[in-house]
Protein backbone atom coordinates (compact mmCIF):
# COMPACT_ATOMS: atom_id res chain seq x y z
CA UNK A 1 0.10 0.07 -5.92
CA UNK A 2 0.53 3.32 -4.10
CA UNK A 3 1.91 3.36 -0.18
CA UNK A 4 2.05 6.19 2.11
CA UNK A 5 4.41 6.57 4.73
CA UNK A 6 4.35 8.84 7.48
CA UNK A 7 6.78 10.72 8.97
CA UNK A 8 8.80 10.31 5.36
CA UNK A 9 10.01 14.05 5.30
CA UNK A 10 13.32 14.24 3.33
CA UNK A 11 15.90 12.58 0.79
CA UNK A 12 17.53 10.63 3.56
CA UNK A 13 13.94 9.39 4.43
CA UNK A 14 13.68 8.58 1.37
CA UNK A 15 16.82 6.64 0.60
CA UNK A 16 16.08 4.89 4.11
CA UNK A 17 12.95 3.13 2.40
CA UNK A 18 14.24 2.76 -0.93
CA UNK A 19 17.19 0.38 0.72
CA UNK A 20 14.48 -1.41 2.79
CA UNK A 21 11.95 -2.47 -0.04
CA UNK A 22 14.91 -3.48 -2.30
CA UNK A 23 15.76 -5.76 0.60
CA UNK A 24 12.34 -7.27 0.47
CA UNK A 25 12.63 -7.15 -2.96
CA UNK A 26 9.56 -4.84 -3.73
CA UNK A 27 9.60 -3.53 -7.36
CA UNK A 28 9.80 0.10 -6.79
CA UNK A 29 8.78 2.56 -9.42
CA UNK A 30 8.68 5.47 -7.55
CA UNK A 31 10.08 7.29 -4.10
CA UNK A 32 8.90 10.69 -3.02
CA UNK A 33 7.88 12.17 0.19
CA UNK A 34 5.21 10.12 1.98
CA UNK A 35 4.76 8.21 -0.89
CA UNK A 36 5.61 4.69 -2.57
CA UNK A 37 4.35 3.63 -5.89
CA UNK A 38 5.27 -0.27 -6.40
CA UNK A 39 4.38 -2.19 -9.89
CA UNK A 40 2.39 -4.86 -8.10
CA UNK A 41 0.04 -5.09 -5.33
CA UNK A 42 1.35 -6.46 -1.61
CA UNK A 43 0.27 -9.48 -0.01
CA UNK A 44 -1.04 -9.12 3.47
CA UNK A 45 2.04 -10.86 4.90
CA UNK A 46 4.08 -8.05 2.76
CA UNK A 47 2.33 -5.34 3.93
CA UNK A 48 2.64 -6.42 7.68
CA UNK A 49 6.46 -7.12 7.11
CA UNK A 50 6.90 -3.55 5.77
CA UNK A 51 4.87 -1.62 7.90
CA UNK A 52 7.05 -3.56 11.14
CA UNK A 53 10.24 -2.53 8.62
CA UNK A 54 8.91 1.08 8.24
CA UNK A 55 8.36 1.38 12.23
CA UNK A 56 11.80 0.05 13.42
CA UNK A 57 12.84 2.93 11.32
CA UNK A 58 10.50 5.68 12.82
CA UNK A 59 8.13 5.80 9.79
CA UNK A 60 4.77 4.63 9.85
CA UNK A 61 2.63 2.55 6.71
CA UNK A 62 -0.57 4.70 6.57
CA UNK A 63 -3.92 2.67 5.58
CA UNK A 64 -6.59 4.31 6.44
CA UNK A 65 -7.49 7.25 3.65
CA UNK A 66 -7.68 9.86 6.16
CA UNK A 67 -4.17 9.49 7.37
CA UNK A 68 -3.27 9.12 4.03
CA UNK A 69 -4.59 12.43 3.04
CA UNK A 70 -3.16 14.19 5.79
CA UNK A 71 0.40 12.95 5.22
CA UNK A 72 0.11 13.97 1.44
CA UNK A 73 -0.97 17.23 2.50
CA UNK A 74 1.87 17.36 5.08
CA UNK A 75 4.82 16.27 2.42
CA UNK A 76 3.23 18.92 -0.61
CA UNK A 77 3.90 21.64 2.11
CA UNK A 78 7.29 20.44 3.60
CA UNK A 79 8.18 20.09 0.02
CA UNK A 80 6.67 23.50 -1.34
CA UNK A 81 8.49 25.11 1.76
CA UNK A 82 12.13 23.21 2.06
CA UNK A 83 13.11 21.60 -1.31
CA UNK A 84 11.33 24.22 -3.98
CA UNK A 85 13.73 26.66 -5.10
CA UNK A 86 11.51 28.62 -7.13
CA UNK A 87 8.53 31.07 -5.37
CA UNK A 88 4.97 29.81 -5.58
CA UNK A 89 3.17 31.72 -8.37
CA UNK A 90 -0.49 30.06 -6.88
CA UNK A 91 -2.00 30.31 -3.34
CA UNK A 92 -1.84 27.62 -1.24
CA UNK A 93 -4.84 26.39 -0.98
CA UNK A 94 -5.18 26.73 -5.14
CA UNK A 95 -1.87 24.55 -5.15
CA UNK A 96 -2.73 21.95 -2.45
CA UNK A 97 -5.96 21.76 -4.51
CA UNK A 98 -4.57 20.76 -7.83
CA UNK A 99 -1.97 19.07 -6.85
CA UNK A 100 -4.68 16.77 -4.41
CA UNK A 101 -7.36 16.99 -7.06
CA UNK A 102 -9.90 17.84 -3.79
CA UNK A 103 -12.10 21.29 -2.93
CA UNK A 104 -9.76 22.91 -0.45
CA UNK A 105 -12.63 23.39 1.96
CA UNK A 106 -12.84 19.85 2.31
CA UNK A 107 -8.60 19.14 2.77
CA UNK A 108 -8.93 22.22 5.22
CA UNK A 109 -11.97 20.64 7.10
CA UNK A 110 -10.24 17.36 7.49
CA UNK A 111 -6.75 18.45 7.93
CA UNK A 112 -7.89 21.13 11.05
CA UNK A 113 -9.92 18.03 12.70
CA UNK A 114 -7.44 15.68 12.55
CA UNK A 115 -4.39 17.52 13.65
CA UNK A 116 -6.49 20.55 15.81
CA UNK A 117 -4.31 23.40 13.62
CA UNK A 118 -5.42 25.14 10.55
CA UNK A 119 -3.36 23.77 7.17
CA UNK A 120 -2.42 27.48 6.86
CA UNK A 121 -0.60 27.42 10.76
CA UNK A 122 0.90 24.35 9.59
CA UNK A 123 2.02 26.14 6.19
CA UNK A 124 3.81 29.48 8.63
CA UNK A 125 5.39 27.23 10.85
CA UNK A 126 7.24 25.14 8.14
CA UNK A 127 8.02 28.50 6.87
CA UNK A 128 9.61 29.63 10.60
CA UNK A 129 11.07 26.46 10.40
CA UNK A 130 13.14 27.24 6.97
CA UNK A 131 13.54 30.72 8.21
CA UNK A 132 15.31 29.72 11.00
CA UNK A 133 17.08 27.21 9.24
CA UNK A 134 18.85 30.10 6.72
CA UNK A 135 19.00 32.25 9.68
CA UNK A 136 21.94 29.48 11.59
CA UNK A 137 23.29 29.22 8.07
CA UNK A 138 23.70 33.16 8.31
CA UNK A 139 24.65 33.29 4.26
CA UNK A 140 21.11 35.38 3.39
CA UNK A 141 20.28 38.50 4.79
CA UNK A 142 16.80 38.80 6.04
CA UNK A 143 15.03 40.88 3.13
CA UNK A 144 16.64 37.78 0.67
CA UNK A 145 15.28 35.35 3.65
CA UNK A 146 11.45 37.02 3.07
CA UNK A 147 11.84 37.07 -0.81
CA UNK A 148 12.57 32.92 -0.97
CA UNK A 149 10.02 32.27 1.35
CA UNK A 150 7.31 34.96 -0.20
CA UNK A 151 6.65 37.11 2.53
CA UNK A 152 5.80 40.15 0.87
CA UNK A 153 8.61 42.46 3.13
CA UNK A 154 10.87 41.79 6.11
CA UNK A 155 8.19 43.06 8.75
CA UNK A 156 5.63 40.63 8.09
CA UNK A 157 8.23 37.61 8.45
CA UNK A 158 9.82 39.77 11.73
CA UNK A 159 5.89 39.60 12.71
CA UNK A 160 4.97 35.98 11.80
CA UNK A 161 8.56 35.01 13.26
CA UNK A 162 7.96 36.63 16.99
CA UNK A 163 4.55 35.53 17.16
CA UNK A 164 5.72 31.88 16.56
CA UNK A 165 8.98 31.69 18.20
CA UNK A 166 8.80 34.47 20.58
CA UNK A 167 11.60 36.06 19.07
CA UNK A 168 12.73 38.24 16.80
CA UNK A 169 14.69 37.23 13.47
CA UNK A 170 17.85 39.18 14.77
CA UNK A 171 17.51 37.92 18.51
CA UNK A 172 17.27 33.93 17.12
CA UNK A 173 20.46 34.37 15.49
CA UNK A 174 22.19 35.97 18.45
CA UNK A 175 21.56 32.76 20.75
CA UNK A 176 24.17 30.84 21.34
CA UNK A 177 21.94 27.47 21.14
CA UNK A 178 19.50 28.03 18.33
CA UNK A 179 16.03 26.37 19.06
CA UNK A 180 15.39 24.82 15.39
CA UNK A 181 12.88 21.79 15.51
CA UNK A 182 13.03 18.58 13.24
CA UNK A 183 10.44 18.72 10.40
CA UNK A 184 8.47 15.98 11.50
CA UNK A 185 8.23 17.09 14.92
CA UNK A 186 5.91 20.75 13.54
């Protein structure tokens, strides 16, 4: 049985549910981002016990297949963006598409009307978000900062980084209290 959990956006989040179904004694089989697989299907009582588990803890149990979809979407760009070391070789929408096994017309469609932004604004501001993030950390210049996150030179993440934050790369890291946003806040 597969579960999806919103608001499930790192390894802590992660770990977080992991220690809460081996309380309830759920036979896990698998933990990623958004996403549960367990070896047996819930009971209603289970599910209801989980999903008031889950909320205590800020996540949510997803059950309708919309929501569903939109949180997988979500966690295959917070992932592709914050935990993937390597650079994407395929276009988004190509790898949201096999990795989905949906036309990307349709995710794009669905995603847009349910959360009133386009999956590609979603996709840049995860990727402000990282910038940012290595920005505070101040141990990449900017030109290495555009390489690991793709942009194909340092003006068009200087571009895509004003228009989003209102500032440029060089004037973020100057402020004394840098305006960085948690990931499941974007």
């Amino acid at each position: 049985m597969k579960l999806y959990i919103k608001n499930m956006v790192c390894g802590r989040c992660e770990v977080a549910v992991k220690v809460e179904l081996e309380k309830m004694e759920l036979p896990v089989i698998s933990i990623k981002l958004g996403e549960v697989e367990l070896s047996r299907e819930l009971s209603e009582g289970e599910i209801k016990s989980l999903a008031n588990t889950l909320t205590s803890l800020g996540f949510e149990l997803l059950q309708e297949e919309t929501s569903k979809m939109i949180e997988q979407i979500k966690n295959l760009v917070i992932d592709l963006v914050h935990y993937r070391n390597e650079k994407i070789k395929i276009n988004l929408s190509t790898y949201l598409s096999e990795n989905l096994r949906q036309d990307y017309s349709a995710l794009s469609k669905l995603f847009s009307e349910s959360e009133g932004i386009t999956i590609e604004h979603y996709f840049i501001a995860q990727k402000i978000e990282k910038a940012k993030e290595l920005l505070v950390y101040n141990e990449l210049t900017l030109s290495e900062i555009a390489i690991q996150l793709n942009y194909s030179n340092v003006a068009h993440l200087s571009n895509q980084f004003k228009k989003v934050t209102g500032f440029t790369p060089t004037h973020f890291k100057k402020l004394k209290e840098n305006t960085r946003k948690q990931i499941d806040s974007l």
